[in-house]
C-alpha atoms as a PDB file:
ATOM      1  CA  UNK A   1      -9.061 -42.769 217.202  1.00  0.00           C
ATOM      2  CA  UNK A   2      -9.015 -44.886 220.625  1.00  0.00           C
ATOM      3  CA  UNK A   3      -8.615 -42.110 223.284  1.00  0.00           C
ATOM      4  CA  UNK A   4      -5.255 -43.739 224.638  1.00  0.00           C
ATOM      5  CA  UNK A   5      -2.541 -43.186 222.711  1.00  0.00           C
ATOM      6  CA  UNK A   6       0.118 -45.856 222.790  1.00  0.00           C
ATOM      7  CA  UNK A   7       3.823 -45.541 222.139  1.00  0.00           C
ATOM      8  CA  UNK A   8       5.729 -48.576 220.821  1.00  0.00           C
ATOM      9  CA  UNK A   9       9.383 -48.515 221.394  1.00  0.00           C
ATOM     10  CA  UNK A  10      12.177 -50.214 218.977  1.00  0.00           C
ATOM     11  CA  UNK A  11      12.574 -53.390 221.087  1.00  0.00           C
ATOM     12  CA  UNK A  12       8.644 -54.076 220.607  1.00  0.00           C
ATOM     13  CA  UNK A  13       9.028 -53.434 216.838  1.00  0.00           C
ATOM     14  CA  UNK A  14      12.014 -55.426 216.255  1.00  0.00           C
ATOM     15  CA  UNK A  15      10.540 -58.185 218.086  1.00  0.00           C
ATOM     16  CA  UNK A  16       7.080 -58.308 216.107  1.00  0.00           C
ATOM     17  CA  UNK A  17       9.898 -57.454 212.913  1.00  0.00           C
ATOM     18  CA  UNK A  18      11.502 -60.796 213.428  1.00  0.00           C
ATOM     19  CA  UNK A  19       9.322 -63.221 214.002  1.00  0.00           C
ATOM     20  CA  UNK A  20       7.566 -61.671 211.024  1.00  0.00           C
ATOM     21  CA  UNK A  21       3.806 -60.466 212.695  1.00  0.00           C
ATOM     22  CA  UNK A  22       3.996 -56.732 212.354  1.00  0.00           C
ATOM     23  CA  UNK A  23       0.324 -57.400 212.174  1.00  0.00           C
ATOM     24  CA  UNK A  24      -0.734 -58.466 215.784  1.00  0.00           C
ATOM     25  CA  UNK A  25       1.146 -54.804 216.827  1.00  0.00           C
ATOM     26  CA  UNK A  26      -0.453 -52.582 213.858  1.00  0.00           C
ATOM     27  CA  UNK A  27      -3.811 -54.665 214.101  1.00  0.00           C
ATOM     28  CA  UNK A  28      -3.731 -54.144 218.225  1.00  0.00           C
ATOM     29  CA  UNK A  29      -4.859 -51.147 218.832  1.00  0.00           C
ATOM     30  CA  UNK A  30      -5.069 -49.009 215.421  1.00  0.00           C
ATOM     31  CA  UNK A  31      -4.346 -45.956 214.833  1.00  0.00           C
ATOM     32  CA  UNK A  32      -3.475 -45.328 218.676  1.00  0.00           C
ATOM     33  CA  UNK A  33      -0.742 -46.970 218.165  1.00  0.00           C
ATOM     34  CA  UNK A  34       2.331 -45.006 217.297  1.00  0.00           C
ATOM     35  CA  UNK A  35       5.915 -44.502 217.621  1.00  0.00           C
ATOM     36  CA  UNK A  36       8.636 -41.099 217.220  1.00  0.00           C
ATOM     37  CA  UNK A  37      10.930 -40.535 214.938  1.00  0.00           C
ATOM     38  CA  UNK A  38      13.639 -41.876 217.294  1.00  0.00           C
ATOM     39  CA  UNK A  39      12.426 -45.009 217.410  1.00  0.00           C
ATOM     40  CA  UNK A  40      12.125 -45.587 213.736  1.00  0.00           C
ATOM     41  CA  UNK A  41      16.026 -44.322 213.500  1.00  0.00           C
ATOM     42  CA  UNK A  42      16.587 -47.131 216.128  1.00  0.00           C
ATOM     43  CA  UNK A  43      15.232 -49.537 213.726  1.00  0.00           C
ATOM     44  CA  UNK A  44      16.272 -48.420 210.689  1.00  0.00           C
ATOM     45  CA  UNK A  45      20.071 -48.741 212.436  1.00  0.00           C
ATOM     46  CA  UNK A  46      18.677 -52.070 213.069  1.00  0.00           C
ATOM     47  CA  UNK A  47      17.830 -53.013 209.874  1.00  0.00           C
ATOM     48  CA  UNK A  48      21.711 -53.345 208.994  1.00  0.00           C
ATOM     49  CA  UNK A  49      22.643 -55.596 211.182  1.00  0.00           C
ATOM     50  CA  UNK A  50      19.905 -58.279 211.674  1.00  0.00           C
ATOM     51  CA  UNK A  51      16.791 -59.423 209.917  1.00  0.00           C
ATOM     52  CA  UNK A  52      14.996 -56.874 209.827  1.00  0.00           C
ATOM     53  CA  UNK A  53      12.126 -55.723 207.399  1.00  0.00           C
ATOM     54  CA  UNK A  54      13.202 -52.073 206.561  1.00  0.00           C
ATOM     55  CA  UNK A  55       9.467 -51.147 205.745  1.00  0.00           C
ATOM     56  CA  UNK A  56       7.925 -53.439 208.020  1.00  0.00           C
ATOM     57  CA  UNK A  57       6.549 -50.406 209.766  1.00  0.00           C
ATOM     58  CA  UNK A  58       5.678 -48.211 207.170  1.00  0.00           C
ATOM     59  CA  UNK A  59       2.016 -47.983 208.405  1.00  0.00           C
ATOM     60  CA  UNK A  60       2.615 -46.787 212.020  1.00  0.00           C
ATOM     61  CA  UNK A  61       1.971 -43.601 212.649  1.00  0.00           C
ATOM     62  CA  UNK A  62       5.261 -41.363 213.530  1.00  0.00           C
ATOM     63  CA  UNK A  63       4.760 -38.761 216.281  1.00  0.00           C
ATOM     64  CA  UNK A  64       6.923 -35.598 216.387  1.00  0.00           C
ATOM     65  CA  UNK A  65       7.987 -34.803 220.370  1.00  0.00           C
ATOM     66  CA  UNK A  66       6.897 -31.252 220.893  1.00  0.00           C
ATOM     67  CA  UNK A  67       9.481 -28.949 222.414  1.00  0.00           C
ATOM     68  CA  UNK A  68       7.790 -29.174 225.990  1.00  0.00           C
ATOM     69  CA  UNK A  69       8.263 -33.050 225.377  1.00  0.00           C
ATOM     70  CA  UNK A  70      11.950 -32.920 224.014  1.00  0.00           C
ATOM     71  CA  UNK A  71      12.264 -30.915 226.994  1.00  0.00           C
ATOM     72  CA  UNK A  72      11.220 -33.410 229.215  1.00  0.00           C
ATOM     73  CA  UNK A  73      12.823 -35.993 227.398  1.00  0.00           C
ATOM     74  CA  UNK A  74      16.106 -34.822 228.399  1.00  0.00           C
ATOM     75  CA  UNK A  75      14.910 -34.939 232.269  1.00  0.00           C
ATOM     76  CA  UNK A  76      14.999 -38.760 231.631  1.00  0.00           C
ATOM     77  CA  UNK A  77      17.295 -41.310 232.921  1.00  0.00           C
ATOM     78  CA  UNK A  78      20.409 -41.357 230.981  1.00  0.00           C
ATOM     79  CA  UNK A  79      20.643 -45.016 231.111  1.00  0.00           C
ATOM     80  CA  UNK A  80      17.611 -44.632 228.448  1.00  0.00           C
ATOM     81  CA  UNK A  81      18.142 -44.368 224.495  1.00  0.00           C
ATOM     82  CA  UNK A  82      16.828 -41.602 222.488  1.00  0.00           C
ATOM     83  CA  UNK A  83      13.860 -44.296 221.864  1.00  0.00           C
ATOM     84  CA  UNK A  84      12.473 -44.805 225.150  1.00  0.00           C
ATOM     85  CA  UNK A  85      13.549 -41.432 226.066  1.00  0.00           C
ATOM     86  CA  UNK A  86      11.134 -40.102 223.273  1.00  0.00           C
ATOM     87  CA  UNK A  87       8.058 -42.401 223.825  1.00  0.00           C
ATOM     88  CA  UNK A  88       8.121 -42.034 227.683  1.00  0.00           C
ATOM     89  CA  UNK A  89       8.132 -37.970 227.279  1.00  0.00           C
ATOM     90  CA  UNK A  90       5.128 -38.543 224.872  1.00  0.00           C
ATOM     91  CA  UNK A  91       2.844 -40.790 226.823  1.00  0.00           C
ATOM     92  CA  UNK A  92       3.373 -38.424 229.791  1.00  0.00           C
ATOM     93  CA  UNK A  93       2.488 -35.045 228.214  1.00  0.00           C
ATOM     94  CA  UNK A  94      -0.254 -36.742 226.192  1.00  0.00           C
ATOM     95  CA  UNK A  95      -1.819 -39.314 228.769  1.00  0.00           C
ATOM     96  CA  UNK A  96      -0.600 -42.438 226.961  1.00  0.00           C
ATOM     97  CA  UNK A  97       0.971 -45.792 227.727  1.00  0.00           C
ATOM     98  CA  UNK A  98       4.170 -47.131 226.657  1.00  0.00           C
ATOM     99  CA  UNK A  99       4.976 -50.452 224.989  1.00  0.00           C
ATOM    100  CA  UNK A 100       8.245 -51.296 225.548  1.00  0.00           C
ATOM    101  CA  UNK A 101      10.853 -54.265 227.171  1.00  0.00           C
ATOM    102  CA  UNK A 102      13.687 -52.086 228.230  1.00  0.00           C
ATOM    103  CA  UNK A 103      13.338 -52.662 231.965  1.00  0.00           C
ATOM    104  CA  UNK A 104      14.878 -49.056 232.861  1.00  0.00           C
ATOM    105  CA  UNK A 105      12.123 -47.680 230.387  1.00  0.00           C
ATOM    106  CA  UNK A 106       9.829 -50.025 232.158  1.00  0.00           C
ATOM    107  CA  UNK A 107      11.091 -48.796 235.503  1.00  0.00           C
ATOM    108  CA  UNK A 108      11.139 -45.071 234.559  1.00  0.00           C
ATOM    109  CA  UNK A 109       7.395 -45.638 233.174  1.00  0.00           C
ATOM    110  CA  UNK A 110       6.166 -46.871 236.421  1.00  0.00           C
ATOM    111  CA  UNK A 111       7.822 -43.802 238.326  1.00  0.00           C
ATOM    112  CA  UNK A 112       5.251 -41.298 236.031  1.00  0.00           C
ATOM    113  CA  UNK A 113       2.404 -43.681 236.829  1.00  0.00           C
ATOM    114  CA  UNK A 114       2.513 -44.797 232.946  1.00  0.00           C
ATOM    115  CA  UNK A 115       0.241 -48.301 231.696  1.00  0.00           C
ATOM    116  CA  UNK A 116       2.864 -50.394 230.141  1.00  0.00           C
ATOM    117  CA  UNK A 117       2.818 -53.305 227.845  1.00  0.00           C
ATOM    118  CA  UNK A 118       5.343 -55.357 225.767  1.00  0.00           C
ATOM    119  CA  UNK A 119       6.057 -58.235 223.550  1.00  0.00           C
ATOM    120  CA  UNK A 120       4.445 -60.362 226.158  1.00  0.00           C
ATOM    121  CA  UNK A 121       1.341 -58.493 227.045  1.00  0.00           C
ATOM    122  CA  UNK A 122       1.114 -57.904 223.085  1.00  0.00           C
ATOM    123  CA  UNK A 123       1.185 -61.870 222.602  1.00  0.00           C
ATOM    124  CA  UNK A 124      -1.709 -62.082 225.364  1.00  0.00           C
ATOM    125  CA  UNK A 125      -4.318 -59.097 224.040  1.00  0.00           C
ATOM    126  CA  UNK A 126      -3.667 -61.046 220.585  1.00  0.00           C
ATOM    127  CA  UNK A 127      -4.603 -64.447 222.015  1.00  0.00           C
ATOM    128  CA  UNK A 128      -7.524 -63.255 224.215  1.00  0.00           C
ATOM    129  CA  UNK A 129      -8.678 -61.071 221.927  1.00  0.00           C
ATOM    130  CA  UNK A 130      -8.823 -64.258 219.157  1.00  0.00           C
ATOM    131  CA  UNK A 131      -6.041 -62.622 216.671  1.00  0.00           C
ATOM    132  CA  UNK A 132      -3.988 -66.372 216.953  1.00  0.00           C
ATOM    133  CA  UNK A 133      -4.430 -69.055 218.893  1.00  0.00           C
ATOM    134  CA  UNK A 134      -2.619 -69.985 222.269  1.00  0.00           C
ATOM    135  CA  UNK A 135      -0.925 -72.081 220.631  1.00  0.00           C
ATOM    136  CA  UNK A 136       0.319 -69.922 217.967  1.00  0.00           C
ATOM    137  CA  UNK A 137       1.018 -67.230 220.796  1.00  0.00           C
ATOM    138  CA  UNK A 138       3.514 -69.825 222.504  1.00  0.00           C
ATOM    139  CA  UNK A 139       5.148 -70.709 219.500  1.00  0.00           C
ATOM    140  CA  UNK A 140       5.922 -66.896 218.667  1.00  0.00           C
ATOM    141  CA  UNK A 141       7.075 -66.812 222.395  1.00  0.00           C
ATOM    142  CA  UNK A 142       9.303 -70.032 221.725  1.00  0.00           C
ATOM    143  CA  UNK A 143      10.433 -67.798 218.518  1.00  0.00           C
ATOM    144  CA  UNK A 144      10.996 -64.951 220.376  1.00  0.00           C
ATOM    145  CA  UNK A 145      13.063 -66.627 223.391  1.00  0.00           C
ATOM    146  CA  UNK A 146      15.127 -67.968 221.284  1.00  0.00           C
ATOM    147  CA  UNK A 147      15.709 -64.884 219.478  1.00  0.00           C
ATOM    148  CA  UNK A 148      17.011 -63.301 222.869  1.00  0.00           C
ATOM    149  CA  UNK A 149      13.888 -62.257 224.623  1.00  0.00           C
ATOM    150  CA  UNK A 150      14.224 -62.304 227.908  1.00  0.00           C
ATOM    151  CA  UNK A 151      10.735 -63.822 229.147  1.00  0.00           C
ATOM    152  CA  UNK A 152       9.624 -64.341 233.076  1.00  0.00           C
ATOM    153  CA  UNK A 153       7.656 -67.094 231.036  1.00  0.00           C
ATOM    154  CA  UNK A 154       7.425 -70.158 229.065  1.00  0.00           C
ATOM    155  CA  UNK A 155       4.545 -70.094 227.927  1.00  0.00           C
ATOM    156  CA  UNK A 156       1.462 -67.937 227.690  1.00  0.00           C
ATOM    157  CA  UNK A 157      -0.801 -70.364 229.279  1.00  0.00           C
ATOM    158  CA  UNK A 158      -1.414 -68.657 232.542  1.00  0.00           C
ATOM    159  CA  UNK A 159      -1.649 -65.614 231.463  1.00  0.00           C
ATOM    160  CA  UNK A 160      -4.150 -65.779 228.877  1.00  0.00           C
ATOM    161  CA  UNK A 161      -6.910 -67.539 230.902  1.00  0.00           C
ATOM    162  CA  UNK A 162      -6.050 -64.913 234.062  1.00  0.00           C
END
């Protein structure tokens, strides 16, 4: 198992969930990928009211918070769900980075000195890292913008060859 352990959050898997590439998030980084049982409640919830692939995740690896980490969970932000709540207690207690596009998580991550990553940065490891092409990374992006995903970008372009 890669030695850094990374925590997916429901807005990364219902992204990857709609535009139908589970893959390029369970193919990323293996088995270090994982998510709590928060997050999959999240997307189960989800599940009923938008297109979303109730198994679609059935290979991700489900981590149970500890108590110190359900502890610490509930020193979070309270603008946070149980979701991001869970994975950020996680990553911190077990020196892992969070995956997520909730800009308070993303903000609360950054306080505890977290890596982060998201939809976006998943698109780019996938296209640098040969898993599609650039041009099949935009066209997810276009997929995902118009989906609701609130991008800083158009298009991958820059930020593949950087």
């Amino acid at each position: 198992m890669p030695s850094r352990l990374v925590l997916l959050d429901n807005t990364v898997l219902t992204n990857f969930s709609l535009v139908h590439r589970v893959d390029l998030v369970l193919n990323l980084w293996g088995e270090a990928g994982a998510t709590t049982p928060a997050v999959i409640a999240e997307y189960q919830a989800g599940v009923e009211v938008r297109d979303l692939t109730p198994d679609a995740w059935e290979g991700l690896p489900v981590i149970s918070l500890s108590q110190s980490e359900k502890a610490f969970a509930k020193t979070l932000s309270n603008t946070l769900g149980a979701g991001e709540t869970s994975c950020l207690a996680v990553a911190v207690h077990r020196q892992g980075m969070v995956a997520t596009d909730d800009a308070d998580a993303r903000r609360v991550a950054r306080k505890h000195g977290l890596r982060l990553s998201g939809s976006l940065g998943i698109l780019v490891l996938n296209t640098r890292r040969g898993a599609i092409t650039l041009a099949k990374g935009n066209g997810l992006l276009e997929q995902l913008i118009d989906l609701g995903f609130r991008s800083p970008v158009n298009t991958l372009d820059d930020l593949v060859v950087s």
